[in-house]
C-alpha atoms as a PDB file:
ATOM      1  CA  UNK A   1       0.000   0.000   0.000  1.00  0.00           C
ATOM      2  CA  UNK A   2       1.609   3.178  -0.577  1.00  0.00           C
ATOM      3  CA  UNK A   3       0.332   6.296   0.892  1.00  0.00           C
ATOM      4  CA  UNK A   4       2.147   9.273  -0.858  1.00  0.00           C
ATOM      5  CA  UNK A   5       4.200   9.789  -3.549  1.00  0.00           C
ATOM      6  CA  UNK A   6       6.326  12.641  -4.612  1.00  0.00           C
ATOM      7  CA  UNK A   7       8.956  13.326  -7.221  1.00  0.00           C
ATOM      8  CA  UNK A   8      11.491  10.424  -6.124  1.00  0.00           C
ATOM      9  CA  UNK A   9       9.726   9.710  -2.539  1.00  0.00           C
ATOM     10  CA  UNK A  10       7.878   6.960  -1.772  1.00  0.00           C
ATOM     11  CA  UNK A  11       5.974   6.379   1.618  1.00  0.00           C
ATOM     12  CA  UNK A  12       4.631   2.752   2.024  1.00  0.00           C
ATOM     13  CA  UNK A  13       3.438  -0.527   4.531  1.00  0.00           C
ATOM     14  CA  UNK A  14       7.100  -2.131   5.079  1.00  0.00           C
ATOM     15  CA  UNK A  15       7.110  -5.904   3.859  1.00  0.00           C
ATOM     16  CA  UNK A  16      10.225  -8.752   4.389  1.00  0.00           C
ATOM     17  CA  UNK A  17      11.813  -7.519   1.224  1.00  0.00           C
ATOM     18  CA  UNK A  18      12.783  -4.666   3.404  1.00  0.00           C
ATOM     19  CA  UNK A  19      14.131  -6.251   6.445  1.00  0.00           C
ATOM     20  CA  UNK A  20      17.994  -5.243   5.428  1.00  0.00           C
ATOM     21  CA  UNK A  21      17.034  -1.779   5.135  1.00  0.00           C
ATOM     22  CA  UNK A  22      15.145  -1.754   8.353  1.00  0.00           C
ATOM     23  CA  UNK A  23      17.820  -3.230  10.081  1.00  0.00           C
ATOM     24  CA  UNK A  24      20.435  -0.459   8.976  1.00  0.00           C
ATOM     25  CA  UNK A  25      17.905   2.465  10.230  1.00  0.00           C
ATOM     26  CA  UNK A  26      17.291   0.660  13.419  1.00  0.00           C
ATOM     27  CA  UNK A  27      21.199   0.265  14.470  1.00  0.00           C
ATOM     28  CA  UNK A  28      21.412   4.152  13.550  1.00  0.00           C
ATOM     29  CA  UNK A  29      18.429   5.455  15.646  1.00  0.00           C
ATOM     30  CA  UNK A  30      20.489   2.651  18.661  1.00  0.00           C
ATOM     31  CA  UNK A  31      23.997   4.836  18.070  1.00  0.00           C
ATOM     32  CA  UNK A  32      22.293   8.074  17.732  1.00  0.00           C
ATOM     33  CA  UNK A  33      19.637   7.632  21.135  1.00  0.00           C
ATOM     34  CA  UNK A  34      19.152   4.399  22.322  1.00  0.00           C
ATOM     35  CA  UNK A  35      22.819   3.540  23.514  1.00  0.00           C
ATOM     36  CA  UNK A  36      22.654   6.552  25.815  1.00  0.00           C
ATOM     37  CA  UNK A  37      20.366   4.599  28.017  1.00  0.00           C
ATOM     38  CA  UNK A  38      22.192   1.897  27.999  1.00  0.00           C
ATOM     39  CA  UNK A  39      19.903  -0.453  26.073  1.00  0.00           C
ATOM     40  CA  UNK A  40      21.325  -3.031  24.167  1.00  0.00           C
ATOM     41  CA  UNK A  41      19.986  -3.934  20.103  1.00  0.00           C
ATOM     42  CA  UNK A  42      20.203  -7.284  18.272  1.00  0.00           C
ATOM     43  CA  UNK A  43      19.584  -8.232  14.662  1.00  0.00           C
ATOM     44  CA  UNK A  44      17.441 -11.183  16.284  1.00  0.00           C
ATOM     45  CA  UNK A  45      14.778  -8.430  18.242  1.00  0.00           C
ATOM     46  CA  UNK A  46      14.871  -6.209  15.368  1.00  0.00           C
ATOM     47  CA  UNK A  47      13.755  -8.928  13.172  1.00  0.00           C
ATOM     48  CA  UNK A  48      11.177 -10.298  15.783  1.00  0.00           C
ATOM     49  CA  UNK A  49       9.932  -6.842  16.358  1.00  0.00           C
ATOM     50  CA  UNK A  50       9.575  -5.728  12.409  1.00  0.00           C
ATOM     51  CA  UNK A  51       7.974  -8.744  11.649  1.00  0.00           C
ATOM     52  CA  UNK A  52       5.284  -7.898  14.620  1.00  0.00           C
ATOM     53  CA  UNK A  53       4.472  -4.590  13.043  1.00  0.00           C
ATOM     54  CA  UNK A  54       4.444  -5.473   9.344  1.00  0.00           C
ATOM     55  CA  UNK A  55       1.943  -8.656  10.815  1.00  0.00           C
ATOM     56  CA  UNK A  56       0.029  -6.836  12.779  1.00  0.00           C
ATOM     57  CA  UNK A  57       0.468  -3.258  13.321  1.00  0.00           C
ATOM     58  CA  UNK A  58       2.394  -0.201  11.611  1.00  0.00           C
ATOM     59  CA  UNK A  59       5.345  -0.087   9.723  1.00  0.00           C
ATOM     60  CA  UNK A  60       5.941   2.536   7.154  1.00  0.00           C
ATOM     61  CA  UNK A  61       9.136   3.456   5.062  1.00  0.00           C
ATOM     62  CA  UNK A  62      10.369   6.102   3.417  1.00  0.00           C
ATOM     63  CA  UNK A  63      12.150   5.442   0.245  1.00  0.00           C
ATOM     64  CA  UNK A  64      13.461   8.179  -1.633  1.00  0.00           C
ATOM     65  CA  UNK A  65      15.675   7.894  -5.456  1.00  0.00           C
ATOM     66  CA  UNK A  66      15.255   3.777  -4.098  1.00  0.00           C
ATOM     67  CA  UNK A  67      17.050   4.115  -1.396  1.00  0.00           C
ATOM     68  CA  UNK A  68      15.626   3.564   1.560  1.00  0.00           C
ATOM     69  CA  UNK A  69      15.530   6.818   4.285  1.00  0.00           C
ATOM     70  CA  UNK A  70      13.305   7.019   6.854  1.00  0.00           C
ATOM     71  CA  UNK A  71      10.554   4.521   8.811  1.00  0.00           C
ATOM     72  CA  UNK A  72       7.711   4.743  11.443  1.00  0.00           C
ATOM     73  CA  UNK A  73       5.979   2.123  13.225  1.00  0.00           C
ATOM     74  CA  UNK A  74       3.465   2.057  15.651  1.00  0.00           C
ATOM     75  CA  UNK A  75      -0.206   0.514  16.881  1.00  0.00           C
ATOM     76  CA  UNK A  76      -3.651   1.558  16.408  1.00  0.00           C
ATOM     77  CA  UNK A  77      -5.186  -0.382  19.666  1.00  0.00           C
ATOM     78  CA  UNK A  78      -8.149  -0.109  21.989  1.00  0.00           C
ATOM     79  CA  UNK A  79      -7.113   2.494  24.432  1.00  0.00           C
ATOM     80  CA  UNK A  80      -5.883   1.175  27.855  1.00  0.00           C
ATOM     81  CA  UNK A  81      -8.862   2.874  29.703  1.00  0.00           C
ATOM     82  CA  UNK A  82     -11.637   2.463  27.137  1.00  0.00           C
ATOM     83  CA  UNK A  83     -12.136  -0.650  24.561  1.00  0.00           C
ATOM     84  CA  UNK A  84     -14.446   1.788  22.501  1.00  0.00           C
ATOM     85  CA  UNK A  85     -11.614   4.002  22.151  1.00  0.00           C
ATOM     86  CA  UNK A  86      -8.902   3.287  19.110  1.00  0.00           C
ATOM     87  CA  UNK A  87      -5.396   4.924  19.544  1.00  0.00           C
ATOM     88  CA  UNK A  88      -2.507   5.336  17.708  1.00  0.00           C
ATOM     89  CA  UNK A  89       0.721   5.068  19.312  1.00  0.00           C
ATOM     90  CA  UNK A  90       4.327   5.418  17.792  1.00  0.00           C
ATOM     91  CA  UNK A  91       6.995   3.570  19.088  1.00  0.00           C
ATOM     92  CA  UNK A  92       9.669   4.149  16.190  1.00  0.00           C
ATOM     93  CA  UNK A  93      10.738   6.712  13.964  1.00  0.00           C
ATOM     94  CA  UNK A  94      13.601   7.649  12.220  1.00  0.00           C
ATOM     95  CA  UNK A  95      14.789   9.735   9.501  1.00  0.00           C
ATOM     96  CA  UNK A  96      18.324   9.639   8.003  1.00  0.00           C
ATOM     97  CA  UNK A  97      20.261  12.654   9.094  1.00  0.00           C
ATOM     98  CA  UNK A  98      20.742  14.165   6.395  1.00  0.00           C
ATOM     99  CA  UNK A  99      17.140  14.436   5.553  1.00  0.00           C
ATOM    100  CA  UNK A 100      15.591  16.011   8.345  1.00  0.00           C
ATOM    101  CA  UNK A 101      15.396  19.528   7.696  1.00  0.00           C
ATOM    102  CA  UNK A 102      13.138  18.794   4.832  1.00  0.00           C
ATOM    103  CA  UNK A 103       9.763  18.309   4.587  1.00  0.00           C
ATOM    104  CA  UNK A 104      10.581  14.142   4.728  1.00  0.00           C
ATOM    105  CA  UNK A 105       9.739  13.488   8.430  1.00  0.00           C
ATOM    106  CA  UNK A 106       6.772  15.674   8.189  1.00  0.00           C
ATOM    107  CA  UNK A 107       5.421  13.647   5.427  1.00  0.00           C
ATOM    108  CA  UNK A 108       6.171  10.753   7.663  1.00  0.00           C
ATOM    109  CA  UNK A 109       4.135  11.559  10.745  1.00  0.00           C
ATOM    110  CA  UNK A 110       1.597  12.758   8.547  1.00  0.00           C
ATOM    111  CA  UNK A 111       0.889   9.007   6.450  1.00  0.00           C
ATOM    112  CA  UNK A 112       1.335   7.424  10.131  1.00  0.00           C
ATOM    113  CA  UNK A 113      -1.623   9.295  11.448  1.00  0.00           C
ATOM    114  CA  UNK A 114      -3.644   9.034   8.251  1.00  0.00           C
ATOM    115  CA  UNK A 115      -2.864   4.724   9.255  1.00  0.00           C
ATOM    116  CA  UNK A 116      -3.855   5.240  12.555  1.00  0.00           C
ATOM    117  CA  UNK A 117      -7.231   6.904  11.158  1.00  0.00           C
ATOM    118  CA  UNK A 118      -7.679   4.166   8.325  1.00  0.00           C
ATOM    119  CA  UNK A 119      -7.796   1.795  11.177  1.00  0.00           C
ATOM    120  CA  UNK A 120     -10.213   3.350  13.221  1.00  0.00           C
ATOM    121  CA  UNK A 121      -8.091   5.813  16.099  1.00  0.00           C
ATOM    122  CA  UNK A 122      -9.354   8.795  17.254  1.00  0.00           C
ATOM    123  CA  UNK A 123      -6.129  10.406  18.782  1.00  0.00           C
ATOM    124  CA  UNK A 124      -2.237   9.999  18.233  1.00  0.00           C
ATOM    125  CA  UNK A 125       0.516   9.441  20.887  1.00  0.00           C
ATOM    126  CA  UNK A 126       4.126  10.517  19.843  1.00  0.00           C
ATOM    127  CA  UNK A 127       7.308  10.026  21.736  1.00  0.00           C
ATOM    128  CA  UNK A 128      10.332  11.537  21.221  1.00  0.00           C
ATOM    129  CA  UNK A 129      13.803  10.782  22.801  1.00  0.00           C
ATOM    130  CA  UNK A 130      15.320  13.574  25.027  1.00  0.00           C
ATOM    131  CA  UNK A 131      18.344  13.035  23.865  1.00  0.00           C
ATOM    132  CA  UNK A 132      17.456  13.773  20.058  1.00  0.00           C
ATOM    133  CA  UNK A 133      17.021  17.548  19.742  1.00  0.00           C
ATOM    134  CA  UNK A 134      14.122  17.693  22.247  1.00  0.00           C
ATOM    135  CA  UNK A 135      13.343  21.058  21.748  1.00  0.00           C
ATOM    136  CA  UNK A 136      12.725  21.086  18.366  1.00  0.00           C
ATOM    137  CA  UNK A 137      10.824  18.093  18.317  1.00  0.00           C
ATOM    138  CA  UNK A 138       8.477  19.437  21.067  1.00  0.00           C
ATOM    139  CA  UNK A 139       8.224  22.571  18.818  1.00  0.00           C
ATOM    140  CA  UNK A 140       7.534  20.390  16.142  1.00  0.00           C
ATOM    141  CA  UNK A 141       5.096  18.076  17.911  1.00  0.00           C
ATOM    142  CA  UNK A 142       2.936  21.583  19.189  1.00  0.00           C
ATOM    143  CA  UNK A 143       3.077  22.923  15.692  1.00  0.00           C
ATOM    144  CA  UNK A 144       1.235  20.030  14.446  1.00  0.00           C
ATOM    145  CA  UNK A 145      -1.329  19.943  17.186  1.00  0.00           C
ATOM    146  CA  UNK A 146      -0.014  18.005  19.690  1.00  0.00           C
ATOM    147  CA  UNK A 147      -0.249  19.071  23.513  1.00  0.00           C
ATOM    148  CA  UNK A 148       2.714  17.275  25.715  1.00  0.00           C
ATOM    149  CA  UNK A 149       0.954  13.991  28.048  1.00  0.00           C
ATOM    150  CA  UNK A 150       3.755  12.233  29.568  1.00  0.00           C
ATOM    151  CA  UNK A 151       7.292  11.869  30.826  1.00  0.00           C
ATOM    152  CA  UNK A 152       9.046   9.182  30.306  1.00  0.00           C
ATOM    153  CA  UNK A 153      11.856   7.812  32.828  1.00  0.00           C
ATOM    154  CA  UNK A 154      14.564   4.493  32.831  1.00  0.00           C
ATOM    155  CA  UNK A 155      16.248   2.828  35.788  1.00  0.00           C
ATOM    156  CA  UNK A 156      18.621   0.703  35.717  1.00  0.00           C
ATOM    157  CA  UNK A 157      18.107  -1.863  38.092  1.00  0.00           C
ATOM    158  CA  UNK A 158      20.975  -3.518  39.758  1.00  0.00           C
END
């Protein structure tokens, strides 16, 4: 299914053909956030947890001039508090470098929440690491209509 096109960009469901490529953006959002907190990655959960949302959930990719640039993955589940209530939740997204200060990651969010829509969700949850550019991604969460919900915090336990 793809959900947008544009001159050499592509935004579409992920499938197994993709696995290589979703691999290579995963390690890169581990180096550039993940591995601050001192969680661990292997190829082995990546593949368990792509397959889970490209079965049953979320998984979009960005593919621009066929390469490969971007993803985000997330649910569209009953809410915790209220089975009558669908939301969409992200739990990944990532966007090559070099290609954030276009309009790329916008374009992202944007097919994610017309998935979580398709499939029934009434709200959106986003995330965002603190230690990505916080700042600008709370600027960039507000500018697109999104009030901040929740904070986030990891232990390590001993």
């Amino acid at each position: 299914m793809e959900t947008m096109t544009e001159s050499a960009l592509k935004i579409f469901q992920a499938n197994y053909t993709y696995m290589y490529d979703i691999k290579i953006l995963v390690h890169k959002f581990h180096e550039e956030s993940l591995k601050d907190y001192g969680l661990t990655i292997t190829d082995d959960g990546i593949d368990k947890t792509a397959q889970l949302f490209m079965d049953n959930h979320i998984l979009l990719l960005a593919e621009k001039d066929k390469k490969v640039i971007g993803l985000i993955g997330g649910v569209a589940v009953p809410s915790s508090f209220s089975s009558k209530e669908i939301v969409g939740q992200e739990f990944m997204w990532y966007l090559e470098k070099d290609e954030r200060r276009g309009s790329i990651g916008f374009r992202l969010l944007k097919a994610f929440e017309e998935e979580c829509k398709a499939r029934g969700a009434k709200k959106v949850i986003m995330i965002h690491m603190l230690n990505l550019n916080s700042e600008a991604m709370s600027k960039f969460y507000e500018k697109q209509g999104y009030i901040p919900m929740e904070k986030h915090y990891i232990k390590e336990l001993l």
